[in-house]
C-alpha atoms as a PDB file:
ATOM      1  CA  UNK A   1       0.000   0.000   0.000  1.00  0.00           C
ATOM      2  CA  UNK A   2       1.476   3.562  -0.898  1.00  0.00           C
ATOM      3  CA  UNK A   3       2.253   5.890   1.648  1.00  0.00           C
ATOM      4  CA  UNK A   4      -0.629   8.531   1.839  1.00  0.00           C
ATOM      5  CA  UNK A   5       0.373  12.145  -0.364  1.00  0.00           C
ATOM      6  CA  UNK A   6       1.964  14.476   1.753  1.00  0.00           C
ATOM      7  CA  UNK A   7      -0.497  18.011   0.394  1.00  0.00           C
ATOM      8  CA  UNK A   8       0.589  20.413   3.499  1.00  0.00           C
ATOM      9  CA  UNK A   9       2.290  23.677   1.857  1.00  0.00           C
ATOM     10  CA  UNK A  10       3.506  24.402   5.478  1.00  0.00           C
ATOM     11  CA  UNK A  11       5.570  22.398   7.934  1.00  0.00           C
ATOM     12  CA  UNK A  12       3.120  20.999  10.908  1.00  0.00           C
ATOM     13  CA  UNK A  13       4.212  22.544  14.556  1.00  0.00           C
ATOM     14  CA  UNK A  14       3.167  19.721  17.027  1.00  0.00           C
ATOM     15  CA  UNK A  15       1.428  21.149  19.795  1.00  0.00           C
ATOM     16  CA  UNK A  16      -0.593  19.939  23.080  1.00  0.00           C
ATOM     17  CA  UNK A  17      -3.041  23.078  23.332  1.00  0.00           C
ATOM     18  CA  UNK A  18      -6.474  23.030  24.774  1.00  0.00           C
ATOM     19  CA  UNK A  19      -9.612  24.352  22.004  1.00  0.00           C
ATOM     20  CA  UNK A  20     -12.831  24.545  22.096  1.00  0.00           C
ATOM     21  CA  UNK A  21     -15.223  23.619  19.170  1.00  0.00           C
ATOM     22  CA  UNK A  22     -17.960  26.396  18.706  1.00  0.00           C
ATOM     23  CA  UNK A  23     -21.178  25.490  16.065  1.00  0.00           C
ATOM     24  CA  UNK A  24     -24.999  26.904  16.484  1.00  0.00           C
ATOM     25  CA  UNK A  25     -26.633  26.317  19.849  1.00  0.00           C
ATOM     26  CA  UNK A  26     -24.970  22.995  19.935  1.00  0.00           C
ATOM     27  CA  UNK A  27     -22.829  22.523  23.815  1.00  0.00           C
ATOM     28  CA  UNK A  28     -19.210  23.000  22.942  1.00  0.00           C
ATOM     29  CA  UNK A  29     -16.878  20.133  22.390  1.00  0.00           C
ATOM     30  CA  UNK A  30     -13.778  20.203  23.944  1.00  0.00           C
ATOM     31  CA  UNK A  31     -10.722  19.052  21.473  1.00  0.00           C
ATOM     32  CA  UNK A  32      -6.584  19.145  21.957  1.00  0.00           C
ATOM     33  CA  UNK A  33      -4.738  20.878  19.395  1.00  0.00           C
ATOM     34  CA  UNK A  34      -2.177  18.063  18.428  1.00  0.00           C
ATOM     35  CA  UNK A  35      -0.691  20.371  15.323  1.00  0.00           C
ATOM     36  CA  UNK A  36      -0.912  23.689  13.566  1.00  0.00           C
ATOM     37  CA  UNK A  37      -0.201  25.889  10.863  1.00  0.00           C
ATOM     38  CA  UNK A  38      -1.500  29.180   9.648  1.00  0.00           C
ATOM     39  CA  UNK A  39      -3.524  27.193   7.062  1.00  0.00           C
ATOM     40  CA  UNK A  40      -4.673  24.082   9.150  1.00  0.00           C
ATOM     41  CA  UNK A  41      -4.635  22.095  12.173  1.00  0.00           C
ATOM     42  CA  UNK A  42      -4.764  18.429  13.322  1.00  0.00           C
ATOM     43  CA  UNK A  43      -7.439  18.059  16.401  1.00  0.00           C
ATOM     44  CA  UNK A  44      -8.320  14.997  18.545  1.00  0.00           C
ATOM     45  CA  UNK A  45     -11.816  14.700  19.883  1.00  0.00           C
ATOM     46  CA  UNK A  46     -13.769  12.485  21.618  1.00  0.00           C
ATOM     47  CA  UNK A  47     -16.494  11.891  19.081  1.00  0.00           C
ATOM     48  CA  UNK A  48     -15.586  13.401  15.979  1.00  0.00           C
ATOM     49  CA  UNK A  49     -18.727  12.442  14.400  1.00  0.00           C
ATOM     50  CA  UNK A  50     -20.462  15.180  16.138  1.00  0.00           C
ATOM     51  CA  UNK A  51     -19.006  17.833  14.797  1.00  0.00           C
ATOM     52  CA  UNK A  52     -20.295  19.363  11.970  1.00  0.00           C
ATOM     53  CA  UNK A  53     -18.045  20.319   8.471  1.00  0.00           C
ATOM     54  CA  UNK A  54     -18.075  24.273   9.190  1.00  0.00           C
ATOM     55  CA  UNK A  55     -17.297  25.081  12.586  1.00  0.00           C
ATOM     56  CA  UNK A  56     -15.385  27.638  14.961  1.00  0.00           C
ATOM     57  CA  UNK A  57     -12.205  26.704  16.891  1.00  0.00           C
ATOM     58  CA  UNK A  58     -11.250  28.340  19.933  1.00  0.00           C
ATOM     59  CA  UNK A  59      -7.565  28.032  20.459  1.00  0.00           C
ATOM     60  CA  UNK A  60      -7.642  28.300  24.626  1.00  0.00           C
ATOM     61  CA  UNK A  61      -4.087  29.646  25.544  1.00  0.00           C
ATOM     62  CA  UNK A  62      -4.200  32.696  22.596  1.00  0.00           C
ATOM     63  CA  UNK A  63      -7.896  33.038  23.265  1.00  0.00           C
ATOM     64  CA  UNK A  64      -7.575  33.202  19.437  1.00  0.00           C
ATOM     65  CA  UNK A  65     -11.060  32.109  16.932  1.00  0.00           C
ATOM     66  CA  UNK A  66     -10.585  30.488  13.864  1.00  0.00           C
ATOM     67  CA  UNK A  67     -13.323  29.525  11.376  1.00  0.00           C
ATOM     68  CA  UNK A  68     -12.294  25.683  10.321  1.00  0.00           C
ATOM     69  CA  UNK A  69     -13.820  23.603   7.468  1.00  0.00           C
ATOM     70  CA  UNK A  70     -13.662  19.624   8.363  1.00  0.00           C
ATOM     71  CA  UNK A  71     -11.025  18.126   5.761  1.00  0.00           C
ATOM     72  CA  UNK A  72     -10.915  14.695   6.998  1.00  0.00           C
ATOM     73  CA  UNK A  73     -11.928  12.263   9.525  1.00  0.00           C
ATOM     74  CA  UNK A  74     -10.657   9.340  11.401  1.00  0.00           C
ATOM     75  CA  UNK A  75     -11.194   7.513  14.968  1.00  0.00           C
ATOM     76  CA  UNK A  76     -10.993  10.123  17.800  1.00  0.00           C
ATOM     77  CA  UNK A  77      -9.603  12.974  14.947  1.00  0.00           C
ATOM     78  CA  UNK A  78     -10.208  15.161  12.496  1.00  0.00           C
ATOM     79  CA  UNK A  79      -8.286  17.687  10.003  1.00  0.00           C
ATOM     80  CA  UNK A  80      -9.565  21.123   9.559  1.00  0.00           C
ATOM     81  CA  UNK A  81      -8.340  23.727   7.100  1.00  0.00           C
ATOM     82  CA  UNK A  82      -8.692  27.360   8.409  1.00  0.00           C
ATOM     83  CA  UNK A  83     -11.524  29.666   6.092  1.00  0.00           C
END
């Protein structure tokens, strides 16, 4: 089996931060922040089905809001790319 494409124009910076995962009137989720970029970031959450494809991230120690766009999922993660 091939080794999956590498498509990231920017180096990942591992990370351990604490986020929040903002959408409608729906409680929060809470997430860790397991990489990041200024285009992207790697999240691991609980139940990743929950969250929706457009959604806002609260990056806890900047107190920093990104909107994110779901890019990919996978068991307890998912990839968002920053809108």
């Amino acid at each position: 089996m091939a080794a999956m494409e590498e498509r990231r124009k920017l180096p990942r910076q591992r990370t351990f931060k604490g986020g929040v995962i903002i959408f409608g009137t729906a409680p929060a989720v809470e997430c860790t922040i397991r990489n990041l970029t200024d285009t992207g970031a790697g999240l691991e959450v609980g139940t990743p089905t929950v969250v929706p494809d457009h959604f806002t991230l609260l990056i806890k120690p900047e107190r920093l809001q990104r909107s994110c766009q779901v890019i990919w999922r996978q068991p307890g993660k998912i990839g968002v790319r920053f809108e």
